[in-house]
Protein backbone atom coordinates (compact mmCIF):
# COMPACT_ATOMS: atom_id res chain seq x y z
CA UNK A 1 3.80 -13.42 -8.76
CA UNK A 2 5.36 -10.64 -6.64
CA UNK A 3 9.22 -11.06 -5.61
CA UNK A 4 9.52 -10.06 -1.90
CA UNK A 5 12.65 -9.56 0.33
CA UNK A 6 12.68 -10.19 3.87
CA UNK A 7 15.24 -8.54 6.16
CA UNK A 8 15.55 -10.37 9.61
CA UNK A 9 14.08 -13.31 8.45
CA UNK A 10 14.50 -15.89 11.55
CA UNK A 11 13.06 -13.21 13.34
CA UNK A 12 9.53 -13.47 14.83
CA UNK A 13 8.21 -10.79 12.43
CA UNK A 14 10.32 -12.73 9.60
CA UNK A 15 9.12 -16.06 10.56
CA UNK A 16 5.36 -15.34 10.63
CA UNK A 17 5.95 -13.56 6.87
CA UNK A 18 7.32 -16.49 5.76
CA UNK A 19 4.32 -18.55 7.26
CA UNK A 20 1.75 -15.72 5.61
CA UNK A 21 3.57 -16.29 2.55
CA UNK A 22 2.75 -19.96 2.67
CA UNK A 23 -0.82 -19.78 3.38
CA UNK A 24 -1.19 -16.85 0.21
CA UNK A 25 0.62 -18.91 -2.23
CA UNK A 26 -1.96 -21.74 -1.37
CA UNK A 27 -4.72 -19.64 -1.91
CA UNK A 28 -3.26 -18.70 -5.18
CA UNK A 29 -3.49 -21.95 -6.40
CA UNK A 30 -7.14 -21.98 -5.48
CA UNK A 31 -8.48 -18.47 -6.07
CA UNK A 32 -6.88 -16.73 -9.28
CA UNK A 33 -7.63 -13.42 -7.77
CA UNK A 34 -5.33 -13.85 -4.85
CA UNK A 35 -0.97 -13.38 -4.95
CA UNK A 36 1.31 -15.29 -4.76
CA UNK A 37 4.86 -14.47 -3.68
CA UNK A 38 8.48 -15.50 -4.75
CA UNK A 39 10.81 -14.82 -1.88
CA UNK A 40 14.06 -13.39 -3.29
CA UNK A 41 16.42 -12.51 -0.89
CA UNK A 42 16.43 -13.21 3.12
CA UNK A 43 18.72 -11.94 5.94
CA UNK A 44 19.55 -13.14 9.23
CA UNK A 45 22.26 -12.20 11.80
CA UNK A 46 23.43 -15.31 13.87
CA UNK A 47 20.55 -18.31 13.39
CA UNK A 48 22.19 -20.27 10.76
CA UNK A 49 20.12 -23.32 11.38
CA UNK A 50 17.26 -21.79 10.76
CA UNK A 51 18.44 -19.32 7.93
CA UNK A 52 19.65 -22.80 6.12
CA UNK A 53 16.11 -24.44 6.42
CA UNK A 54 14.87 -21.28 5.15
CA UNK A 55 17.19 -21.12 2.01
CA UNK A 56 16.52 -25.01 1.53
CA UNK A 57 12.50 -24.41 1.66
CA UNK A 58 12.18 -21.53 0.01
CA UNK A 59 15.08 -21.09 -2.81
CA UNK A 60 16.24 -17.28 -2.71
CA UNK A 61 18.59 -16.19 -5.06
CA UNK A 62 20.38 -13.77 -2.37
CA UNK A 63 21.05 -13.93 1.53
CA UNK A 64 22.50 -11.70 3.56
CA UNK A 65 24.42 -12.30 7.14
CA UNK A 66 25.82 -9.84 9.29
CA UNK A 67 27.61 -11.58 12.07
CA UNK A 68 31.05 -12.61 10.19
CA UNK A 69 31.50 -16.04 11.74
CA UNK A 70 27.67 -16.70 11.06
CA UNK A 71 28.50 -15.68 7.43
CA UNK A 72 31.70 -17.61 6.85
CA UNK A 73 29.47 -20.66 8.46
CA UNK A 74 26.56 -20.40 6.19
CA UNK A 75 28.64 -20.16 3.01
CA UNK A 76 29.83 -23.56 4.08
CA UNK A 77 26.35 -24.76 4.49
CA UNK A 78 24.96 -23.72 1.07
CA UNK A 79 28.27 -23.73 -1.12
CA UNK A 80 26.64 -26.67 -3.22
CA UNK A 81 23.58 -24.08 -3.86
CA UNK A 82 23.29 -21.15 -6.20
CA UNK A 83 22.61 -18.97 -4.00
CA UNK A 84 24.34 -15.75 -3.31
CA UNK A 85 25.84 -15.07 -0.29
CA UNK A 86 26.06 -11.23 1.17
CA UNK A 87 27.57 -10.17 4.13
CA UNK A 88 27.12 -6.99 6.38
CA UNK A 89 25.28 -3.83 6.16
CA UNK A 90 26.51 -3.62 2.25
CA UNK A 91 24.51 -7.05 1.75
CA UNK A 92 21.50 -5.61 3.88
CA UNK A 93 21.61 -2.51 1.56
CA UNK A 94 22.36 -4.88 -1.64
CA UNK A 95 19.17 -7.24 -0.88
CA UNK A 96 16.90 -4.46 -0.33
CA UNK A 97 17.51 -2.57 -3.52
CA UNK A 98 17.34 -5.44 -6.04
CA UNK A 99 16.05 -4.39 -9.01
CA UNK A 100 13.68 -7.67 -9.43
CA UNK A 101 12.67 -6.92 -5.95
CA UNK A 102 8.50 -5.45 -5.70
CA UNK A 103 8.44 -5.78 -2.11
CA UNK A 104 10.85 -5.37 0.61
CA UNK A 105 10.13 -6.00 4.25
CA UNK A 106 12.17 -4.72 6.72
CA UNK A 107 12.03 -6.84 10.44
CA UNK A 108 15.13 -5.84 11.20
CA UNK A 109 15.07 -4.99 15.00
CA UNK A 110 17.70 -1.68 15.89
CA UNK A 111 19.08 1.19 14.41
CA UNK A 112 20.48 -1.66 11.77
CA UNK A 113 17.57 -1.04 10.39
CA UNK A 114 17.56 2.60 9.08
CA UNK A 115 19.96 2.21 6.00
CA UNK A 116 18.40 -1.10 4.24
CA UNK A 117 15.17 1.23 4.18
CA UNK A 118 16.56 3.80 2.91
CA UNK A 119 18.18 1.69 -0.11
CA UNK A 120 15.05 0.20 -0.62
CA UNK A 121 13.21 3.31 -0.75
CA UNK A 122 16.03 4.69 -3.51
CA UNK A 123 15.85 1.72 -5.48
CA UNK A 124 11.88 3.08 -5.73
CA UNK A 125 10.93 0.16 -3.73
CA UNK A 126 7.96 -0.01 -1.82
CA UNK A 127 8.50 -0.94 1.98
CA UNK A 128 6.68 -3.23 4.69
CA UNK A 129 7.77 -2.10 7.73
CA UNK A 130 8.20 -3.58 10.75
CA UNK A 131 11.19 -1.50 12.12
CA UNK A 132 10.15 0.71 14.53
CA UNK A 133 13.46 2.34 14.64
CA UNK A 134 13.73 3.07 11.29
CA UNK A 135 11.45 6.21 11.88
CA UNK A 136 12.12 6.95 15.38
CA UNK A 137 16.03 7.48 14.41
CA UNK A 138 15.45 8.79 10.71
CA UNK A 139 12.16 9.54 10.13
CA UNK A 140 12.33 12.61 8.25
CA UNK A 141 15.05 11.51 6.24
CA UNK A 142 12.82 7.93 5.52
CA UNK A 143 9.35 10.04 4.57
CA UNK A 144 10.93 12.97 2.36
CA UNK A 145 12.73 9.95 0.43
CA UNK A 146 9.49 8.16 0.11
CA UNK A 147 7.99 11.20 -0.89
CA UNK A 148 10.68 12.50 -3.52
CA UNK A 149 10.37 8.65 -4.66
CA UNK A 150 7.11 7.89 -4.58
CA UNK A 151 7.36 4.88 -2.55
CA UNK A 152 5.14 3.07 -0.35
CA UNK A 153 5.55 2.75 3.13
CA UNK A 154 2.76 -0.01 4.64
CA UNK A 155 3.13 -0.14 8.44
CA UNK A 156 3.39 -3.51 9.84
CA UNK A 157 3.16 -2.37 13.41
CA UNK A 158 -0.58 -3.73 14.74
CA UNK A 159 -0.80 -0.26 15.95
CA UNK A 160 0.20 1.75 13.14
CA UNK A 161 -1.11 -0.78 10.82
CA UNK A 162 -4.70 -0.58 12.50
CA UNK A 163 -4.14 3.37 12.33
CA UNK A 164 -3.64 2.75 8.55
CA UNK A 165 -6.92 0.74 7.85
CA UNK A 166 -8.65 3.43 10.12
CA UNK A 167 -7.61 6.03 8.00
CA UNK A 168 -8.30 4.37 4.51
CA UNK A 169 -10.98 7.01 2.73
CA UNK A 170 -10.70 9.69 5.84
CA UNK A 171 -7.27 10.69 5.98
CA UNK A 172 -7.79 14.65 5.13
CA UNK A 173 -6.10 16.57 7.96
CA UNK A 174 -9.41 18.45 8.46
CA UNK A 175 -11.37 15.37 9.41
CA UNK A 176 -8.86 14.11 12.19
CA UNK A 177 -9.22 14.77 16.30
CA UNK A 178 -6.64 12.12 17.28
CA UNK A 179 -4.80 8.90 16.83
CA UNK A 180 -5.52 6.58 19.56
CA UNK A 181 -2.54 3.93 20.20
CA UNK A 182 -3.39 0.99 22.17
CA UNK A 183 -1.24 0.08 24.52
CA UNK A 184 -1.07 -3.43 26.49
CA UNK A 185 0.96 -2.31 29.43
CA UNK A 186 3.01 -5.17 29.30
CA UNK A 187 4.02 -7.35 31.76
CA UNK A 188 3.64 -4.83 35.12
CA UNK A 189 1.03 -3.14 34.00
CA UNK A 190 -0.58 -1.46 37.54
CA UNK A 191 2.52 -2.20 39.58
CA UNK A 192 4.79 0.92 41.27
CA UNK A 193 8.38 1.39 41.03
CA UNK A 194 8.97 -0.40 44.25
CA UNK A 195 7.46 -3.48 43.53
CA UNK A 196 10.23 -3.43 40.31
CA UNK A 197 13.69 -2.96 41.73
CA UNK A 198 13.97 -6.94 41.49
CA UNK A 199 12.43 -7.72 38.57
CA UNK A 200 14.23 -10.26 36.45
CA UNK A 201 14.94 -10.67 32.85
CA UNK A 202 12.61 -13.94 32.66
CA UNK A 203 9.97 -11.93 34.46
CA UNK A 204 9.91 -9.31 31.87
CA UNK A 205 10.23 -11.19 28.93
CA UNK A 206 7.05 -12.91 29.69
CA UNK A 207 4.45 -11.08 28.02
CA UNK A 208 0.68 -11.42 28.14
CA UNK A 209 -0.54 -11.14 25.07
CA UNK A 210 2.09 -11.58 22.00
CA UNK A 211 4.57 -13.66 21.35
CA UNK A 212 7.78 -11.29 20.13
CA UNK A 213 11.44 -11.05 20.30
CA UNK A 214 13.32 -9.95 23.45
CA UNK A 215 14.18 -6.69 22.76
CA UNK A 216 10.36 -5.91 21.89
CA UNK A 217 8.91 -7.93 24.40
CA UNK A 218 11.51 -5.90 27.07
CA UNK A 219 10.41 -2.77 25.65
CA UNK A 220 6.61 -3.56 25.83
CA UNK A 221 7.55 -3.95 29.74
CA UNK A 222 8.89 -0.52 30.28
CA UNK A 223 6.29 1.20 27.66
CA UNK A 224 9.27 2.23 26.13
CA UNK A 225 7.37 0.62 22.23
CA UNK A 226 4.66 2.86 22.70
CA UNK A 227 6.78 6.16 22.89
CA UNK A 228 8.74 4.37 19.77
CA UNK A 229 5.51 4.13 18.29
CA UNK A 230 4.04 7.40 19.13
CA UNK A 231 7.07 8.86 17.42
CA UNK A 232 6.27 6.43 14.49
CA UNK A 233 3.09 7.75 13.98
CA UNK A 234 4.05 11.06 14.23
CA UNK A 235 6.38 10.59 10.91
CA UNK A 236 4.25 7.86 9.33
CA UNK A 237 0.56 9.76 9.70
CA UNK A 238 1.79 13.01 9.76
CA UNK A 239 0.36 14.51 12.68
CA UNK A 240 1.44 16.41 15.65
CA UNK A 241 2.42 14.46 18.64
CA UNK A 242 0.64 16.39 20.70
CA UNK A 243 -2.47 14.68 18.76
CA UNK A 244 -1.35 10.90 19.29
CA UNK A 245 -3.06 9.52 22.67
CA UNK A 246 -2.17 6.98 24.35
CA UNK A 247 -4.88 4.16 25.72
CA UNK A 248 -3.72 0.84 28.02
CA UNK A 249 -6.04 -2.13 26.71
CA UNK A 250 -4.74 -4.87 28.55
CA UNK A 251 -6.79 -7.69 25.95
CA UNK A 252 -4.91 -6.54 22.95
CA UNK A 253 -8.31 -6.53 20.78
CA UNK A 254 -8.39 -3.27 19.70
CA UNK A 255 -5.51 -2.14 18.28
CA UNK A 256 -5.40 1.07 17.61
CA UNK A 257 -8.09 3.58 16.94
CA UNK A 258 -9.03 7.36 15.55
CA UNK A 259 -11.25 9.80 16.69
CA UNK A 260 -12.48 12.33 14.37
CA UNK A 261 -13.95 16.02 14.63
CA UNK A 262 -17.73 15.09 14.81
CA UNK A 263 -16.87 12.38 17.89
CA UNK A 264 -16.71 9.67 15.87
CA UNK A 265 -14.20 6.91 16.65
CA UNK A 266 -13.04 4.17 14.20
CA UNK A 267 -11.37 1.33 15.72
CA UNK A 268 -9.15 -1.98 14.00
CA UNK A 269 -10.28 -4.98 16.59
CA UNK A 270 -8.46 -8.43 15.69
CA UNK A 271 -7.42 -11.43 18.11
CA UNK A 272 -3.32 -10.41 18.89
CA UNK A 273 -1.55 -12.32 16.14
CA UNK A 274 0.93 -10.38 14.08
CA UNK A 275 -0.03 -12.55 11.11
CA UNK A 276 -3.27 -10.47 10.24
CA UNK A 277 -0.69 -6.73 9.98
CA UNK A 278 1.96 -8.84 7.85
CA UNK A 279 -0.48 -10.08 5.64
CA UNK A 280 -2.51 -6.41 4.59
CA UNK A 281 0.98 -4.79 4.59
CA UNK A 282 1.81 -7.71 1.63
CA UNK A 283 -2.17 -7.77 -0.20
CA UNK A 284 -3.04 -3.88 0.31
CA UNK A 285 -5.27 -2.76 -0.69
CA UNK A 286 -7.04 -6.30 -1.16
CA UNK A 287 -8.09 -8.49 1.60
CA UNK A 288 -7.77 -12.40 1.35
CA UNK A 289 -8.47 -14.94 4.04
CA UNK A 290 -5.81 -15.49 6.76
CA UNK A 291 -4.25 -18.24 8.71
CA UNK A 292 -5.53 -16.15 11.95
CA UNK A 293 -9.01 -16.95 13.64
CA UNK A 294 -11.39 -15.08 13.92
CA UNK A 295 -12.53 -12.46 16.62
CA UNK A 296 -15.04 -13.66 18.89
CA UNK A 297 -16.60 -10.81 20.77
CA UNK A 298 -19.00 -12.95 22.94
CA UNK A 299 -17.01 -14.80 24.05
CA UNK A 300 -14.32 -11.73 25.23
CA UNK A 301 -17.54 -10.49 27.20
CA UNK A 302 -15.63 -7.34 28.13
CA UNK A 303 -12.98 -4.73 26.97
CA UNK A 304 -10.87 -2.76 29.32
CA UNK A 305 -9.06 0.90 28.64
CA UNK A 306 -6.89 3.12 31.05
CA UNK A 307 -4.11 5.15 31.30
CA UNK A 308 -0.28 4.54 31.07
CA UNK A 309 1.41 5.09 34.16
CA UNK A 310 4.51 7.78 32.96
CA UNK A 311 5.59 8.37 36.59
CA UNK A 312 6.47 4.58 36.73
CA UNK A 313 7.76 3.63 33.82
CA UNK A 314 9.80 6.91 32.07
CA UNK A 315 10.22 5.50 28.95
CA UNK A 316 6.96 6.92 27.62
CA UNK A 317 7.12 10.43 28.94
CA UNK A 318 11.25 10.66 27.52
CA UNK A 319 9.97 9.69 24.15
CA UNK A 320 7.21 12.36 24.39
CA UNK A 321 9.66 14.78 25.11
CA UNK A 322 12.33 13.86 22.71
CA UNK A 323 9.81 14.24 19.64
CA UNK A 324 8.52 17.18 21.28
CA UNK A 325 12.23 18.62 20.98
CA UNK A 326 12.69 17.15 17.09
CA UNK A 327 15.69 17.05 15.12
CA UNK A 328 17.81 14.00 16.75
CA UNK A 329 16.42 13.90 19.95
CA UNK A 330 14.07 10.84 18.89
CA UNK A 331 17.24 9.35 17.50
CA UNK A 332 19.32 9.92 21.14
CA UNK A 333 16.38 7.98 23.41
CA UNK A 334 16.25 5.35 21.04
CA UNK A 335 19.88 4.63 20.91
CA UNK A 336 19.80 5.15 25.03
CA UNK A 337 16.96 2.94 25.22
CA UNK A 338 18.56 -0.35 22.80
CA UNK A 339 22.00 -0.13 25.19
CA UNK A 340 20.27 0.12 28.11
CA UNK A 341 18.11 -3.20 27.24
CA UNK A 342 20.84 -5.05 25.97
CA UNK A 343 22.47 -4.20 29.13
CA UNK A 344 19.74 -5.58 31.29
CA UNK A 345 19.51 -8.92 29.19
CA UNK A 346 23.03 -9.26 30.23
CA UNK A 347 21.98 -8.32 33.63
CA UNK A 348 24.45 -5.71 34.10
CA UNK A 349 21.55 -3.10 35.15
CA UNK A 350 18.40 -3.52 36.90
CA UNK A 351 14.91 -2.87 35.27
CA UNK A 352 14.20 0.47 36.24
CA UNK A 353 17.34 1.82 34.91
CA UNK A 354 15.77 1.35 31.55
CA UNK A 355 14.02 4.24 31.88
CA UNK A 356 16.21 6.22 33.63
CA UNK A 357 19.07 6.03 31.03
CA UNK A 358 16.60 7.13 28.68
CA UNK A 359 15.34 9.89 30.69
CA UNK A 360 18.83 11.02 31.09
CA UNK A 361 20.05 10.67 27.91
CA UNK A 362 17.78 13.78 26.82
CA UNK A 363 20.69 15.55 28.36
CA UNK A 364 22.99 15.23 25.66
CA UNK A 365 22.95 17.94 23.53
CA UNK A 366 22.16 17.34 19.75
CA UNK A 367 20.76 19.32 17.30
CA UNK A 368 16.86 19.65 16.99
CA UNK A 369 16.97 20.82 13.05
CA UNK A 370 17.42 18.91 9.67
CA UNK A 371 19.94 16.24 9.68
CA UNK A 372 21.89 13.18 7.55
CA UNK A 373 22.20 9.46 7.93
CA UNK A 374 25.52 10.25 9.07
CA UNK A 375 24.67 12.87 12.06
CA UNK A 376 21.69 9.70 12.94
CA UNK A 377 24.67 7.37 13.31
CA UNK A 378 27.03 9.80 15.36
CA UNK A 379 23.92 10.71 18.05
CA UNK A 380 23.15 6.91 18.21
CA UNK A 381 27.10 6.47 18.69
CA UNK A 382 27.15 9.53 21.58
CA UNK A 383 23.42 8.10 23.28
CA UNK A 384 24.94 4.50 23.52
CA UNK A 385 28.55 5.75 25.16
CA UNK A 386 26.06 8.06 27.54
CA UNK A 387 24.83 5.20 29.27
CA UNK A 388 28.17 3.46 29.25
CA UNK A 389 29.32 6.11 30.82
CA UNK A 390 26.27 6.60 33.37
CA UNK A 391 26.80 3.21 35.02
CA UNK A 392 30.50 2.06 34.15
C-alpha cells in the first residue's frame, strides 16, 4: 500500500484522484499485482462540505485549509476525529513533506502552488503534478531541486502527460524534432476579436470537451493553458521552446504528440477524461485497467488539426515571448494572467482584456537570470498590482 497526499482535494483534479483511487484499491483486492493507496493527508481551501465527506470516507491522518474561517469551521466539524488539522501555506508545506508520505499530488490551482512542491520535492518526495503554475512561475528552481534530489516529477497534464508516455524509451535529445501540444481551442475557437467584446463569464466557462475548474476552463478560452503549458514543457522535457508546436484539435483525442528526426510521429489518443493522466501519474510505470472507456475510433470517423489563432487571443503569443525572455518573465504573465481572470469572474473586465493585461504585463521589468522563491513571489506581487493598476 502506497500513502498518497492530495493537495486541492475538492478540486476537479482532486476529486477524480480520489475516484481513481477508489477504482485501484478495488482492483487490488482482485488482482495482487495492482496498488492500492492509503490517502494520508488532503487539502482544500473553502469547500468544507465536501472536505468533511472526504475526511469521513476516506480517514486521513492530516488536512490542511487555507481560508481561516473555512479552517476554524472544519475543526468544528471533525473535533470528535483524530485527525489533524493544518492551516495555511505552513499546513500545505507540512502535508506535502510527511515523512510517511510516497506520493504527493499537487492540484493546487495558482501560484499557491509553487511552495508545497517544493517541500515535497525536499522531503525527497516524488510529485504528481497537476499545477501548471508550479513550473511556469518556478520552474528552474522546481527541476534543479528534483534533480539535486532525485525526485520524480510525473506530469498529470493530458498534454504533458501524453508527451511523457510518447517519450518513454526515446527520450535522447538526438532523436527529438518536436513536441506537439494539442490544443482544443476552447470555447471560441474560429471566432475574431469582434465577435468577443461581449462575451460573458457563463459563455466562457462552457467548455466543449472537459469538464474543469473555472480558472482552467477560462484559461482554455483565451489559449492562455497552452502558453502555460508550452512553458511547462519547456522545464518538464527539457527542450527549447522554440521546439514545442502548437496544434488546435478541436475533438480532444489526441493529446499530445512528438515528432522525431526520421519523420516519425508518436501520438497519446484517449477519449478526454482526466481520469486516464491521474491514474499513470499514480501506477507508472505499470498500466492497470481504468474507470475510463475506451477509445472508439470508428465511431469518431474523423480527426481535425489547425492552427491557434495568436492575433486573437494574445495569451499564447505573451507566453511565447515571456519564456523566450527567461528568468521571471514566465513568472510575470502568469501572475498577470490569474488577476486578470479573477477579475473577469467578478466581471470587473471584459474578455479580451485577458490577454491584453498579459500582453502588457511583459512590460515590467524583471530580471531574465537565476532567481529564488522569494524574487518568484515579489514578480507575482509586482504582475498582479500591474493590472490593478492598468484598469483601476
Amino acid at each position: 500500500m502506497k500513502n498518497i497526499t492530495i493537495l486541492g482535494s475538492t478540486g476537479s483534479i482532486g476529486t477524480q484522484a480520489l475516484d481513481v483511487i477508489d477504482k485501484l484499491n478495488a482492483l487490488a483486492k482482485r488482482d495482487e499485482n495492482a496498488p492500492s493507496y492509503k490517502v494520508l493527508a488532503l487539502t482544500a481551501h473553502t469547500n468544507m462540505d465536501l472536505l468533511e465527506k472526504q475526511v469521513r470516507m476516506y480517514e486521513p491522518v492530516y488536512v490542511c485549509v487555507t481560508d481561516q474561517k473555512s479552517y476554524e469551521e472544519i475543526k468544528l466539524r471533525l473535533r470528535e476525529t483524530s485527525v489533524t488539522v493544518l492551516y495555511g501555506m505552513d499546513g500545505l508545506c507540512e502535508a506535502a513533506s510527511l515523512q510517511k508520505n510516497d506520493l504527493v499530488l499537487n492540484a493546487l490551482v495558482g501560484m499557491v502552488g509553487l511552495r508545497p512542491t517544493l517541500a515535497a520535492i525536499g522531503a525527497k518526495k516524488d510529485v504528481a503534478l497537476a499545477n501548471k503554475e508550479t513550473l511556469v512561475a518556478g520552474g528552474q528552481l522546481v527541476m534543479q531541486a528534483a534533480r539535486e534530489n532525485h525526485v520524480k516529477i510525473l506530469p498529470v497534464d493530458s498534454e504533458h502527460s501524453a508527451i511523457f508516455q510518447c517519450l518513454a524509451g526515446h527520450n535522447s535529445k538526438e532523436y527529438l524534432h518536436k513536441l506537439l501540444l494539442t490544443a482544443s481551442g476552447g470555447a471560441f475557437y474560429g471566432r475574431k476579436k469582434e465577435t468577443l467584446r461581449s462575451i460573458t463569464v457563463e459563455q466562457a466557462l462552457t467548455h466543449p470537451n472537459w469538464q474543469m475548474g473555472a480558472k482552467v476552463t477560462i484559461d482554455s478560452a483565451t489559449l492562455m493553458n497552452k502558453g502555460l503549458e508550452l512553458i511547462e514543457a519547456a522545464w518538464l522535457f527539457d527542450v527549447d521552446p522554440k521546439d514545442i508546436e502548437i496544434v488546435v484539435h478541436r475533438e480532444s483525442i489526441v493529446h499530445s504528440m512528438v515528432r522525431y528526426v526520421d519523420g516519425s510521429v508518436i501520438a497519446q489518443m484517449g477519449v478526454p477524461d482526466m481520469r486516464i493522466p491521474i491514474q499513470y501519474a499514480l501506477t507508472w510505470p505499470a498500466r492497470f485497467v481504468s474507470p475510463v472507456k475506451p477509445l472508439d475510433l470508428v465511431s469518431l470517423g474523423s480527426l481535425s488539426f489547425g492552427e491557434p489563432d495568436e492575433d486573437t487571443f494574445l495569451c499564447l503569443p505573451a507566453c511565447r515571448e515571456a519564456i523566450r525572455r527567461g528568468g521571471l518573465y514566465p513568472c510575470i504573465v502568469n501572475g498577470a494572467n490569474e488577476q486578470a481572470v479573477k477579475l473577469f469572474l467578478d466581471h470587473e473586465i471584459g474578455f479580451l482584456q485577458i490577454g491584453e493585461l498579459v500582453r502588457d504585463a511583459l512590460n515590467v521589468s524583471v530580471s531574465t537570470g537565476s532567481y529564488t522563491v522569494e524574487d518568484v513571489l515579489e514578480a507575482d506581487r509586482t504582475a498582479r498590482e500591474a493590472v490593478l493598476t492598468k484598469i483601476r
